[in-house]
Protein backbone atom coordinates (compact mmCIF):
# COMPACT_ATOMS: atom_id res chain seq x y z
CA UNK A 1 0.00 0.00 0.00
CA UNK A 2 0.92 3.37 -0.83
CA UNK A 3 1.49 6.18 2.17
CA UNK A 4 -1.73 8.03 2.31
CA UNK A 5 -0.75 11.66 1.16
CA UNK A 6 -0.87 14.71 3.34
CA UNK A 7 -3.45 17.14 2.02
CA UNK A 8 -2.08 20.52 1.89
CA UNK A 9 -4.61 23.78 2.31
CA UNK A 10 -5.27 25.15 -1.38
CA UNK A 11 -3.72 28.72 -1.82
CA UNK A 12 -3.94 31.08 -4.07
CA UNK A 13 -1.20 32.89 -4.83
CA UNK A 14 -1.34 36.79 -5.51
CA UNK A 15 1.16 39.46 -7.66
CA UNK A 16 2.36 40.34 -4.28
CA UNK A 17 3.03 36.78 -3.33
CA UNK A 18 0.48 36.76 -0.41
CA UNK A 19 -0.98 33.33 0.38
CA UNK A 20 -4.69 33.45 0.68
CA UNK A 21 -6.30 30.37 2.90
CA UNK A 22 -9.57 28.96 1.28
CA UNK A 23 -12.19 29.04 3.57
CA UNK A 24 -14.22 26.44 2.78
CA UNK A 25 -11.48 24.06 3.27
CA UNK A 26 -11.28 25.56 6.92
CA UNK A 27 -15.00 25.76 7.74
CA UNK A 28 -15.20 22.30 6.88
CA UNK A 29 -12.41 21.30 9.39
CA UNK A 30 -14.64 22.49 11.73
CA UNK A 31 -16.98 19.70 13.73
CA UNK A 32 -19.82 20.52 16.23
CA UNK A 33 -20.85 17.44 18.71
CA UNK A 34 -24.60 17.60 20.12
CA UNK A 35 -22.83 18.42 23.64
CA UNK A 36 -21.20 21.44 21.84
CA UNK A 37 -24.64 22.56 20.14
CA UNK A 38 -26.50 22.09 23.62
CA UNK A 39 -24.21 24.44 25.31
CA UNK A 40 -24.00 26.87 22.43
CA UNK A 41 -27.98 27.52 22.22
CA UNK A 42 -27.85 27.81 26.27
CA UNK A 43 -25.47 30.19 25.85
CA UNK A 44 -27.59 31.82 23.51
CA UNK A 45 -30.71 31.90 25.27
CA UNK A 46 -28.82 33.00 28.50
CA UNK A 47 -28.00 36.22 26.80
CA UNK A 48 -31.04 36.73 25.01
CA UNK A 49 -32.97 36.66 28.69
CA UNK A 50 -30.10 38.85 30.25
CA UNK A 51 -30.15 41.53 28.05
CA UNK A 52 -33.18 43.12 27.89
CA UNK A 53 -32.98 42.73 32.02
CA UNK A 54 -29.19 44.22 32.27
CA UNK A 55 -30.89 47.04 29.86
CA UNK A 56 -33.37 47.63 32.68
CA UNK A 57 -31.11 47.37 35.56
CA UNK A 58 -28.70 50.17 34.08
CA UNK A 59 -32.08 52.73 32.69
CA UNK A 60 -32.78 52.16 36.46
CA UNK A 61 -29.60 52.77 38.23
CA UNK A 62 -29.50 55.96 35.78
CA UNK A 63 -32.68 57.41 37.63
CA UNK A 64 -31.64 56.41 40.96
CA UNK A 65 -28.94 58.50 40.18
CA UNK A 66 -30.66 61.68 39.15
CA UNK A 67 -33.64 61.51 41.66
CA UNK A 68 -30.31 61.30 44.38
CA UNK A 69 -28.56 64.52 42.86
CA UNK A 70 -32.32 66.23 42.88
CA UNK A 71 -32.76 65.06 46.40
CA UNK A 72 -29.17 66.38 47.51
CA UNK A 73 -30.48 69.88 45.09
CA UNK A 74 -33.65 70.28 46.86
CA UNK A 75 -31.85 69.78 50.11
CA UNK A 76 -29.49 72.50 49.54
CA UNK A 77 -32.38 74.52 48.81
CA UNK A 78 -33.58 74.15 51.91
CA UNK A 79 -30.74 74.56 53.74
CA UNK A 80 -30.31 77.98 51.90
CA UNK A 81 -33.81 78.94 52.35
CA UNK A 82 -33.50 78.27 56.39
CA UNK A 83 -30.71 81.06 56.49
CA UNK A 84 -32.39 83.08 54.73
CA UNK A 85 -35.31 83.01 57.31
CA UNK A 86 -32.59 83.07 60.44
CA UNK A 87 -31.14 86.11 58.60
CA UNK A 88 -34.76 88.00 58.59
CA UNK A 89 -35.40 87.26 62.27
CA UNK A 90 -32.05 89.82 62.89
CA UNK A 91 -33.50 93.64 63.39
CA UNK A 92 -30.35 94.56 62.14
CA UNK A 93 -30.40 92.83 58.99
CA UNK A 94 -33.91 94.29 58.61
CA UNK A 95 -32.70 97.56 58.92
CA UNK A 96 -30.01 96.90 56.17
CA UNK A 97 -32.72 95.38 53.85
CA UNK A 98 -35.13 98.39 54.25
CA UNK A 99 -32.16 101.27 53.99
CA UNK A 100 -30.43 99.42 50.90
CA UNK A 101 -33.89 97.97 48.95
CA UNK A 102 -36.42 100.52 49.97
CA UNK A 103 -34.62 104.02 51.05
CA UNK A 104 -35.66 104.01 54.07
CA UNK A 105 -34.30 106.34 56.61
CA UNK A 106 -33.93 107.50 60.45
CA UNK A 107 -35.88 110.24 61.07
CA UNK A 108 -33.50 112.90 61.03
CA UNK A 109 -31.04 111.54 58.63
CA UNK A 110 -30.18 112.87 55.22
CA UNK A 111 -29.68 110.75 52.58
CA UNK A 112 -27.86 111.20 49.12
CA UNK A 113 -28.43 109.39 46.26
CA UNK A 114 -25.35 109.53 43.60
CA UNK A 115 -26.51 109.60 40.08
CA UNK A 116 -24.60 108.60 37.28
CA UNK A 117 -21.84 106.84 39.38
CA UNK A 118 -20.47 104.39 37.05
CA UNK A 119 -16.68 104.01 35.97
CA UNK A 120 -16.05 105.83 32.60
CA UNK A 121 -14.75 102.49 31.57
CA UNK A 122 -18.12 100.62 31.63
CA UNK A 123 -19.75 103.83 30.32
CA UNK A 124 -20.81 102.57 26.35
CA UNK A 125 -18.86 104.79 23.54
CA UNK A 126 -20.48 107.12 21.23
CA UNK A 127 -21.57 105.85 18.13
CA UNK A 128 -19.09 106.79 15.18
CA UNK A 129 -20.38 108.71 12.56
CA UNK A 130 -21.75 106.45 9.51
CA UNK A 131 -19.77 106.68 6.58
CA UNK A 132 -22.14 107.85 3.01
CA UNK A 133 -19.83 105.27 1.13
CA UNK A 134 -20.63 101.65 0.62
CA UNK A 135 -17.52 99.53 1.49
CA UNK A 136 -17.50 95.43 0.55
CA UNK A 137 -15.12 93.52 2.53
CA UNK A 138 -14.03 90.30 1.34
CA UNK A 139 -15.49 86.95 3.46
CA UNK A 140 -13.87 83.57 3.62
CA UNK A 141 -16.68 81.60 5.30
CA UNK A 142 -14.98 78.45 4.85
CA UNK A 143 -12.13 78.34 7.36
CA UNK A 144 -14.55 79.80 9.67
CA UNK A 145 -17.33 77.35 9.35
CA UNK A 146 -14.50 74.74 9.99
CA UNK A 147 -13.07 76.77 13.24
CA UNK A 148 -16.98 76.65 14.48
CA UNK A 149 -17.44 73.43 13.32
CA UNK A 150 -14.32 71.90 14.98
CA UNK A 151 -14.83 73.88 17.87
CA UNK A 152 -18.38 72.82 19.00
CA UNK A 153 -17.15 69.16 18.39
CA UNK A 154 -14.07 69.28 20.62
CA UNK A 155 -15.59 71.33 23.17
CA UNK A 156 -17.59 69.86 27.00
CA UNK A 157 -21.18 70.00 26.81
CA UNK A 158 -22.59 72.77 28.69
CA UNK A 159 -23.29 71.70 32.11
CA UNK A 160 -26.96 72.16 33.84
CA UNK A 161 -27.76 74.99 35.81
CA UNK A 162 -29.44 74.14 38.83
């Protein structure tokens, strides 16, 4: 008898000299026992039930997390609030309130009131004369749409005022 001969994978040979594997040849190498199938659909039907319930779990642990930070808001709320009232039980503060908010005075005092006290920094300019001729300026929108563009993707989102 003859020695059996070793099969060899076919390969195809490209202009670069890259073999290529045939992958039928492969796939059919491949052999799947009943025990293997078994554990392959339970594995299978294991994620298909845990999925949609790991979905769940995580959409829930997301609201437990915001109804905690608007717990912990509304709590600093009240905190805020309870100083506020402790502040209004002070005459003194009253006082303060009623001079600065209302103009309230003594009787007796004289009060001032200072018009037109802002720095002549924040004061706005005047206006400069408009010109009579028509002037065109030349516009490249492109590398400015980019610059916005690239800018609002690389940039944090905006965080939530609360």
């Amino acid at each position: 008898m003859a020695p059996a001969a070793v099969r060899k994978p076919r390969t195809r040979t490209t202009s670069a000299e890259t073999p290529r594997v045939d992958v039928r040849e492969w796939a059919s190498g491949i052999r799947l026992s009943a025990f293997s199938a078994i554990m392959l659909s339970l594995v299978v039907l294991g994620a298909w039930v845990l999925v949609p319930t790991l979905g769940t779990f995580i959409d829930q642990r997301q609201k437990i997390a915001a109804l905690e930070a608007s717990v912990q808001v509304s709590e600093d709320q009240i905190v805020a609030l309870e100083q506020e009232r402790e502040r209004w039980q002070d005459p003194a503060y009253i006082t303060t309130q009623a001079r600065e908010r209302l103009y309230y005075v003594k009787p007796g005092e004289v009060v001032y009131l200072i018009d037109n006290d802002l720095d002549p920094a924040a004061l706005p300019r005047e206006q400069d004369p408009v010109s009579d001729t028509l002037e065109e300026k030349p516009a490249d929108w492109m590398p400015q749409l980019l610059r916005t563009l690239t800018s609002a993707g690389l940039s944090d989102t905006a965080a939530v005022a609360r």
